[in-house]
PDB file of N, CA and C in Angstrom:
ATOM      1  N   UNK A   1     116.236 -10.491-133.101  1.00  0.00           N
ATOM      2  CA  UNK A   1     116.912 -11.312-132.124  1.00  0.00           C
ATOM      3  C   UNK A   1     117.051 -12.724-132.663  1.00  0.00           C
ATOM      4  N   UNK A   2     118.150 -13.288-132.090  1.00  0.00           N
ATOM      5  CA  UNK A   2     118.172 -14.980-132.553  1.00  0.00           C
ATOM      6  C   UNK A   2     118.752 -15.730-131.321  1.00  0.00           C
ATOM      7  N   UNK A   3     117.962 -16.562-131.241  1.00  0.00           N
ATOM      8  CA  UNK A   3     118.670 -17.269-129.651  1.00  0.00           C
ATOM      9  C   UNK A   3     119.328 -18.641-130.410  1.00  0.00           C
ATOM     10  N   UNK A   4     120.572 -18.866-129.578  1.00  0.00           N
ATOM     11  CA  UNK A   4     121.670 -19.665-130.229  1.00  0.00           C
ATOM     12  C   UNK A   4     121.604 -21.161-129.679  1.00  0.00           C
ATOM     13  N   UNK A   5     121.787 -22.401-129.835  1.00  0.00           N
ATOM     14  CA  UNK A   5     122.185 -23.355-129.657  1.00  0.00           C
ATOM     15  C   UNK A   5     123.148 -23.777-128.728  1.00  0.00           C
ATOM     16  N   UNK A   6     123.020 -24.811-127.503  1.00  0.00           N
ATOM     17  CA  UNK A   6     124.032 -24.867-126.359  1.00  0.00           C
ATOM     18  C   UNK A   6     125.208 -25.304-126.869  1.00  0.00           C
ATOM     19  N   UNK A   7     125.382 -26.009-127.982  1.00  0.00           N
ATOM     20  CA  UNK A   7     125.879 -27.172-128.344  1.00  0.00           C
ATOM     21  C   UNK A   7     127.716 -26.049-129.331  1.00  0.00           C
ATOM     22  N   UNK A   8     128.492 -26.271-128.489  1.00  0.00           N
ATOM     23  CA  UNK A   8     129.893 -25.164-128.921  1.00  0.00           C
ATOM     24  C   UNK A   8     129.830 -25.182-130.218  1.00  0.00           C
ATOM     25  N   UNK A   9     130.154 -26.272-131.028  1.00  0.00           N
ATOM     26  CA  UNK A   9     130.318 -26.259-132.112  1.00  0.00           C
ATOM     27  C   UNK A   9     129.689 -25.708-133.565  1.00  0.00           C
ATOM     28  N   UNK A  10     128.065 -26.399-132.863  1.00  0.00           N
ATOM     29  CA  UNK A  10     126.803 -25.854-133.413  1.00  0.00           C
ATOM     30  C   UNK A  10     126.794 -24.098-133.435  1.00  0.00           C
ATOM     31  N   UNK A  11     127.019 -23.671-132.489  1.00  0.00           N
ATOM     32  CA  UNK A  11     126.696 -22.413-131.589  1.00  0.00           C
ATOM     33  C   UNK A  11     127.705 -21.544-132.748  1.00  0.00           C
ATOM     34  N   UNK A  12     128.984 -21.461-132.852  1.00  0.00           N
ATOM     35  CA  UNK A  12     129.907 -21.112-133.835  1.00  0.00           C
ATOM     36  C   UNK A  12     129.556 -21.197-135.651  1.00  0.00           C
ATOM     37  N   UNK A  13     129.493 -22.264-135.891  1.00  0.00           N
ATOM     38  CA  UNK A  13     128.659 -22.747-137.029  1.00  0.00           C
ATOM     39  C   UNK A  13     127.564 -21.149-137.723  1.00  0.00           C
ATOM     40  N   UNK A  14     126.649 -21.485-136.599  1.00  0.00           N
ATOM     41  CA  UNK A  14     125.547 -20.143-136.627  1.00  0.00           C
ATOM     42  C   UNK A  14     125.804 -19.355-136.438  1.00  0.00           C
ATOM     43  N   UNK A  15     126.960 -19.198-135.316  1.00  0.00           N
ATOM     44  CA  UNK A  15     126.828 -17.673-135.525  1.00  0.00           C
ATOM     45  C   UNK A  15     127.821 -16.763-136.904  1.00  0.00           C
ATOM     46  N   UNK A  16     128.661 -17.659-137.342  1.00  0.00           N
ATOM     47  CA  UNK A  16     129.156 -17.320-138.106  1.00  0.00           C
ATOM     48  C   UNK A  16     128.366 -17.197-139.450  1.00  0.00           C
ATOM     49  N   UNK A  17     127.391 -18.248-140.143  1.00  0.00           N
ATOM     50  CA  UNK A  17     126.667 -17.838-140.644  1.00  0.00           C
ATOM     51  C   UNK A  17     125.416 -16.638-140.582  1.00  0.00           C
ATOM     52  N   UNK A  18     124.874 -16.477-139.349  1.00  0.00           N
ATOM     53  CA  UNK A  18     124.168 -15.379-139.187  1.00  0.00           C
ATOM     54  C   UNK A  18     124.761 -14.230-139.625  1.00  0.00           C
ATOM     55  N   UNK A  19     126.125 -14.244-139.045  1.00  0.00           N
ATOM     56  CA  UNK A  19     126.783 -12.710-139.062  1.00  0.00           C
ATOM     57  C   UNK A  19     127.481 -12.254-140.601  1.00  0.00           C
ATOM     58  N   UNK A  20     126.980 -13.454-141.396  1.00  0.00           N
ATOM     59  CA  UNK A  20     127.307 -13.810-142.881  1.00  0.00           C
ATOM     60  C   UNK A  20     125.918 -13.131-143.647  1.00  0.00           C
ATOM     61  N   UNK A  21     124.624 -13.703-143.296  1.00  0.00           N
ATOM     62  CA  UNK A  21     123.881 -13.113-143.508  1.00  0.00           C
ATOM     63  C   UNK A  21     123.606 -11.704-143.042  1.00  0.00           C
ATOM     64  N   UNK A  22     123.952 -11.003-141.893  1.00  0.00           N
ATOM     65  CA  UNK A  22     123.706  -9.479-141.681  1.00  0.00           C
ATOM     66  C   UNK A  22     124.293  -8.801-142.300  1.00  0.00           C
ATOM     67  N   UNK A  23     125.693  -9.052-142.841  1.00  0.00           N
ATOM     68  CA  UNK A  23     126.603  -8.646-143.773  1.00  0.00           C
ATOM     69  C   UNK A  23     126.211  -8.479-145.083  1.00  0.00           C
ATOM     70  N   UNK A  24     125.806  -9.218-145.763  1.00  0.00           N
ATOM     71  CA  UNK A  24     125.173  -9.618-147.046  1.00  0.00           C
ATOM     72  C   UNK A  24     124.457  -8.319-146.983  1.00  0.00           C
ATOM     73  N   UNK A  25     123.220  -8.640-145.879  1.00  0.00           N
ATOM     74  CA  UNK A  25     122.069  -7.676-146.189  1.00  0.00           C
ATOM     75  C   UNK A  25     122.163  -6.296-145.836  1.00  0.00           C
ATOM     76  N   UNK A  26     123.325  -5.904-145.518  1.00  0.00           N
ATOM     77  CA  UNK A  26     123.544  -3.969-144.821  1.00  0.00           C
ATOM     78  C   UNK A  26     123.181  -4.098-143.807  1.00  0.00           C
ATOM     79  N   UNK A  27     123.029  -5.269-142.486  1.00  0.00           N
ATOM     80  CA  UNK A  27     122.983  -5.065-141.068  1.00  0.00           C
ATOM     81  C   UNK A  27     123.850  -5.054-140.070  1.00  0.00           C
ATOM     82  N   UNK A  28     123.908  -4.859-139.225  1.00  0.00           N
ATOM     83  CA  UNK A  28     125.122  -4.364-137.933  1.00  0.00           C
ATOM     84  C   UNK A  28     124.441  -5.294-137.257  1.00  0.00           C
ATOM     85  N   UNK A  29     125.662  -6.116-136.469  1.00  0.00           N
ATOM     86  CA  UNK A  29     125.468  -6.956-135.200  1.00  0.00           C
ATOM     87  C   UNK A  29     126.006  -5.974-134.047  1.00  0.00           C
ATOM     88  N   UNK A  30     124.768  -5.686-133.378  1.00  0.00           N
ATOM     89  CA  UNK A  30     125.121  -4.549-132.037  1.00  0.00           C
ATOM     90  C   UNK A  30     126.064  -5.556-130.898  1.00  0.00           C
ATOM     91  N   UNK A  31     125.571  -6.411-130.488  1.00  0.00           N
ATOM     92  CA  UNK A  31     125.943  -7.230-129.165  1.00  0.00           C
ATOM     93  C   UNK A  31     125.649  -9.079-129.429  1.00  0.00           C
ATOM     94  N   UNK A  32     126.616  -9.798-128.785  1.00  0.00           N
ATOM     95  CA  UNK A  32     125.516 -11.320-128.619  1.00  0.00           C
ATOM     96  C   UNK A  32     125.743 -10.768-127.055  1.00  0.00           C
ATOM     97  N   UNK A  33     124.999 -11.716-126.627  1.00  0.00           N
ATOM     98  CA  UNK A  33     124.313 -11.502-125.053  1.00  0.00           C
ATOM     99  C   UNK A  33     124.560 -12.808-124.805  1.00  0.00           C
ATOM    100  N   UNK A  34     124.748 -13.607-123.111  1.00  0.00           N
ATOM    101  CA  UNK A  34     124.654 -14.867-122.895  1.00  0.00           C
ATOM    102  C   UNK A  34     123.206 -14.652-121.954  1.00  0.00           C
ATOM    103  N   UNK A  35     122.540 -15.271-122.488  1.00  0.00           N
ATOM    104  CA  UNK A  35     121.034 -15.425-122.238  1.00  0.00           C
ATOM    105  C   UNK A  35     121.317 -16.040-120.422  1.00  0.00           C
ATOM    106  N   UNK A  36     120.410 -15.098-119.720  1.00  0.00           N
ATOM    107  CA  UNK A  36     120.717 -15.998-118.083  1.00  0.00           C
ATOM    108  C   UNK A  36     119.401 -16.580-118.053  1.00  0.00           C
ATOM    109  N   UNK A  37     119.492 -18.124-117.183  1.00  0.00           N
ATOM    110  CA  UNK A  37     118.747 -19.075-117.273  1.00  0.00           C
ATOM    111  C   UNK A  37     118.780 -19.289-115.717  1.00  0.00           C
ATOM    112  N   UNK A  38     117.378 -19.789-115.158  1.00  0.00           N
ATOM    113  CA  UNK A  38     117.573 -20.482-114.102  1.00  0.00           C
ATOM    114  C   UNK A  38     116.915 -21.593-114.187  1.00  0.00           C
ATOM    115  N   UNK A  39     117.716 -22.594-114.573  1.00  0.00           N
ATOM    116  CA  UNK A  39     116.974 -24.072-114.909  1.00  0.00           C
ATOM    117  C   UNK A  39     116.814 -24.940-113.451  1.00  0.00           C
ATOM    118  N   UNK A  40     116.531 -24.644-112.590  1.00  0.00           N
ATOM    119  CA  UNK A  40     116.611 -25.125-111.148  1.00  0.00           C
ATOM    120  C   UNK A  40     116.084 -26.193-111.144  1.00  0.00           C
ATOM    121  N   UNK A  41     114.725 -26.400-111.940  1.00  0.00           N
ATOM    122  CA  UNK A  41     113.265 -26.869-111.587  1.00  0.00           C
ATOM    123  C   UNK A  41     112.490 -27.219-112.797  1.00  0.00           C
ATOM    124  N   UNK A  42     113.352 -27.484-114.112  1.00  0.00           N
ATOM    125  CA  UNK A  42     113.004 -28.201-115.463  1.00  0.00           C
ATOM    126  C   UNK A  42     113.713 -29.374-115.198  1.00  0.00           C
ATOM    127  N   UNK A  43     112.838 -29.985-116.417  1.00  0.00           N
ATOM    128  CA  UNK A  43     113.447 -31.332-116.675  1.00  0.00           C
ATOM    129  C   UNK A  43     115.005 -31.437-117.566  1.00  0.00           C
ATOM    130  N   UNK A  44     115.277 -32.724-117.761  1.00  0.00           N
ATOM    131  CA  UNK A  44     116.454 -32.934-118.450  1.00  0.00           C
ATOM    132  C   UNK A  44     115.932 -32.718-120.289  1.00  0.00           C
ATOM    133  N   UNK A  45     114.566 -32.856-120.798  1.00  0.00           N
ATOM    134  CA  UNK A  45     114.412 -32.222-121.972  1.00  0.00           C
ATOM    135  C   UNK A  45     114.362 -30.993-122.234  1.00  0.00           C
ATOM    136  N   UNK A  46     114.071 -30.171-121.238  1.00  0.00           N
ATOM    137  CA  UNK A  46     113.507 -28.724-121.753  1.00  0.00           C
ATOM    138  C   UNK A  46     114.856 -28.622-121.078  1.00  0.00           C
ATOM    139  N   UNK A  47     115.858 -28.674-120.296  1.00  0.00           N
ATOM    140  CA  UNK A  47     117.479 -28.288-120.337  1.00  0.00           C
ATOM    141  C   UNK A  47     118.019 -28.360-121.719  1.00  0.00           C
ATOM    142  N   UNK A  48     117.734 -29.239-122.374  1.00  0.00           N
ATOM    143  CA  UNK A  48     118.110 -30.016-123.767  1.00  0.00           C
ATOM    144  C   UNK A  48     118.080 -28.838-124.333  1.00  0.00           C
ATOM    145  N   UNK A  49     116.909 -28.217-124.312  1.00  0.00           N
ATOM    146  CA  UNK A  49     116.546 -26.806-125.554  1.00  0.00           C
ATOM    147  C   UNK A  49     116.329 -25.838-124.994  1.00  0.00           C
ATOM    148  N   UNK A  50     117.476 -25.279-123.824  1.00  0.00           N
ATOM    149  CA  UNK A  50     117.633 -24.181-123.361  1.00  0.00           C
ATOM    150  C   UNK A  50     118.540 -23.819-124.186  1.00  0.00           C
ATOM    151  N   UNK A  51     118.462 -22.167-124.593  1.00  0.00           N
ATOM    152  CA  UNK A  51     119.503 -21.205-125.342  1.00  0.00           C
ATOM    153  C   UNK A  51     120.150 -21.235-124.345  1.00  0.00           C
ATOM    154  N   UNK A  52     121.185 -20.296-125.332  1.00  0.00           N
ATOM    155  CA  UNK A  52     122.606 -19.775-124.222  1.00  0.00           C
ATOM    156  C   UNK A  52     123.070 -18.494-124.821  1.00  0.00           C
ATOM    157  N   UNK A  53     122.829 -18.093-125.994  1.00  0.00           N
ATOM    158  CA  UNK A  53     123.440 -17.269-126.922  1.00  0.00           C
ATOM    159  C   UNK A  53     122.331 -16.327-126.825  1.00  0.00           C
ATOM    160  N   UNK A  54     122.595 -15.236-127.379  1.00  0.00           N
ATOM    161  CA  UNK A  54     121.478 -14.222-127.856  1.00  0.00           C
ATOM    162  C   UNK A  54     121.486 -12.870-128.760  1.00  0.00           C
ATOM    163  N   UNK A  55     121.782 -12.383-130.147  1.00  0.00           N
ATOM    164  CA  UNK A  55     121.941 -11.665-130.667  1.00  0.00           C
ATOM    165  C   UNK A  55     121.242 -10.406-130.975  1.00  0.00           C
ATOM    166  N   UNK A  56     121.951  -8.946-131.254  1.00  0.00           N
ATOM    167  CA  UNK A  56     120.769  -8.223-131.483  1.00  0.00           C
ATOM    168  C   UNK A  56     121.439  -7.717-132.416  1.00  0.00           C
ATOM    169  N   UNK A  57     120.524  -7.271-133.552  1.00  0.00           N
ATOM    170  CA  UNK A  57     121.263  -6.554-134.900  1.00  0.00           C
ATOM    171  C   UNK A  57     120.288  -5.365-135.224  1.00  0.00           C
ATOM    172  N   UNK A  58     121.003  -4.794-136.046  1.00  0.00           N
ATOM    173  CA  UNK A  58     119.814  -3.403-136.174  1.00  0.00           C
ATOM    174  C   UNK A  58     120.435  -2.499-137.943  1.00  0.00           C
ATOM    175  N   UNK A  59     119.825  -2.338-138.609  1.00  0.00           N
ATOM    176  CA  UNK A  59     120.212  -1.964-139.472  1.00  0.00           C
ATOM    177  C   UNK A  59     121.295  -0.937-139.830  1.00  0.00           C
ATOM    178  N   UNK A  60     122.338  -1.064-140.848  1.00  0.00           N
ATOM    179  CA  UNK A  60     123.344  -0.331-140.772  1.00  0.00           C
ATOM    180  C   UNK A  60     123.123   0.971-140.550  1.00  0.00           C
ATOM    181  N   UNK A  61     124.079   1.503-139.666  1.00  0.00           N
ATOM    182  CA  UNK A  61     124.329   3.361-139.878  1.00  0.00           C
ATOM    183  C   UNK A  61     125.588   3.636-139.833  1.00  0.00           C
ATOM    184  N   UNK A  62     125.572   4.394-140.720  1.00  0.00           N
ATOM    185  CA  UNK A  62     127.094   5.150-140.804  1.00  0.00           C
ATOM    186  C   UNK A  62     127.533   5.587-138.989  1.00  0.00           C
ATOM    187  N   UNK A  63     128.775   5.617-138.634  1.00  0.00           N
ATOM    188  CA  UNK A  63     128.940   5.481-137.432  1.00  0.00           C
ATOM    189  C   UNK A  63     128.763   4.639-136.064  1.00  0.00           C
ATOM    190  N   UNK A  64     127.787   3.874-136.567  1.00  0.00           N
ATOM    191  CA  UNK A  64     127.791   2.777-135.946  1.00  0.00           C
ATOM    192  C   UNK A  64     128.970   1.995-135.374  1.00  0.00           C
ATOM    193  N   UNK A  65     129.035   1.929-134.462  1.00  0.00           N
ATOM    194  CA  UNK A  65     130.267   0.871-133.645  1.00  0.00           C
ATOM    195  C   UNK A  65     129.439  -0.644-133.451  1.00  0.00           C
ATOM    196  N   UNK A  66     130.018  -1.884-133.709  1.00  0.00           N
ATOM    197  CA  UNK A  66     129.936  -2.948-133.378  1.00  0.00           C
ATOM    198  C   UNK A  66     130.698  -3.648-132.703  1.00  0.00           C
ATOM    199  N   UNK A  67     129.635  -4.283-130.753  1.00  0.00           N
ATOM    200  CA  UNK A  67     130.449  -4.838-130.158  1.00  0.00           C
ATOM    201  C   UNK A  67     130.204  -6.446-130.046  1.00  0.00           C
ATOM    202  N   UNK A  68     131.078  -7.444-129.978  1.00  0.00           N
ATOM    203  CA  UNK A  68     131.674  -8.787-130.004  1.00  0.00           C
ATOM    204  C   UNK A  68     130.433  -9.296-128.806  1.00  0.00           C
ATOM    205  N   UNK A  69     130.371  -8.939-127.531  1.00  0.00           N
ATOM    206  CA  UNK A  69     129.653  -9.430-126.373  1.00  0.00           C
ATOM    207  C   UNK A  69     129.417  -8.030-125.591  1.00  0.00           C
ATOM    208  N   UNK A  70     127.930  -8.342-124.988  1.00  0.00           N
ATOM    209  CA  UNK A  70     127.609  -7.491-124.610  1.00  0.00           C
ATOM    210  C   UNK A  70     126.623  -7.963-123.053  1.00  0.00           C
ATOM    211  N   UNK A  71     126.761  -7.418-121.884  1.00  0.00           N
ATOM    212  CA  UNK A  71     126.159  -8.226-121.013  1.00  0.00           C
ATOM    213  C   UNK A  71     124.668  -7.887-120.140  1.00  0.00           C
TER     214      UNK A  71
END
């Protein structure tokens, strides 16, 4: 799993490199996930370094389908 960065730009950045590295190494990106949060009752720092993203990868198999978002 890898939890992603709030920040759009940042967030793209990584994930494009991540999915650079699973490639490289013979892994399949199954799903990213948008991580659900209920920040009701944190502060404005720990909002700061809330994820939003969330990936799961799993080693290649023949037949394998890979999906974009997954919920």
């Amino acid at each position: 799993m890898l939890f992603m960065p709030k920040d759009d730009e940042l967030r793209e950045r990584c994930r494009a490199a991540f999915e650079g590295c699973l490639e490289a190494s013979g892994m399949k990106l199954l799903c990213w996930r948008k991580v659900p949060t209920c920040n009701d009752e944190i502060g404005h720092t720990a909002k700061m370094a809330e994820v939003c993203m969330q990936a799961y990868c799993t080693p290649a198999r023949q037949g394998a389908q890979r999906s974009v978002l997954c919920s």
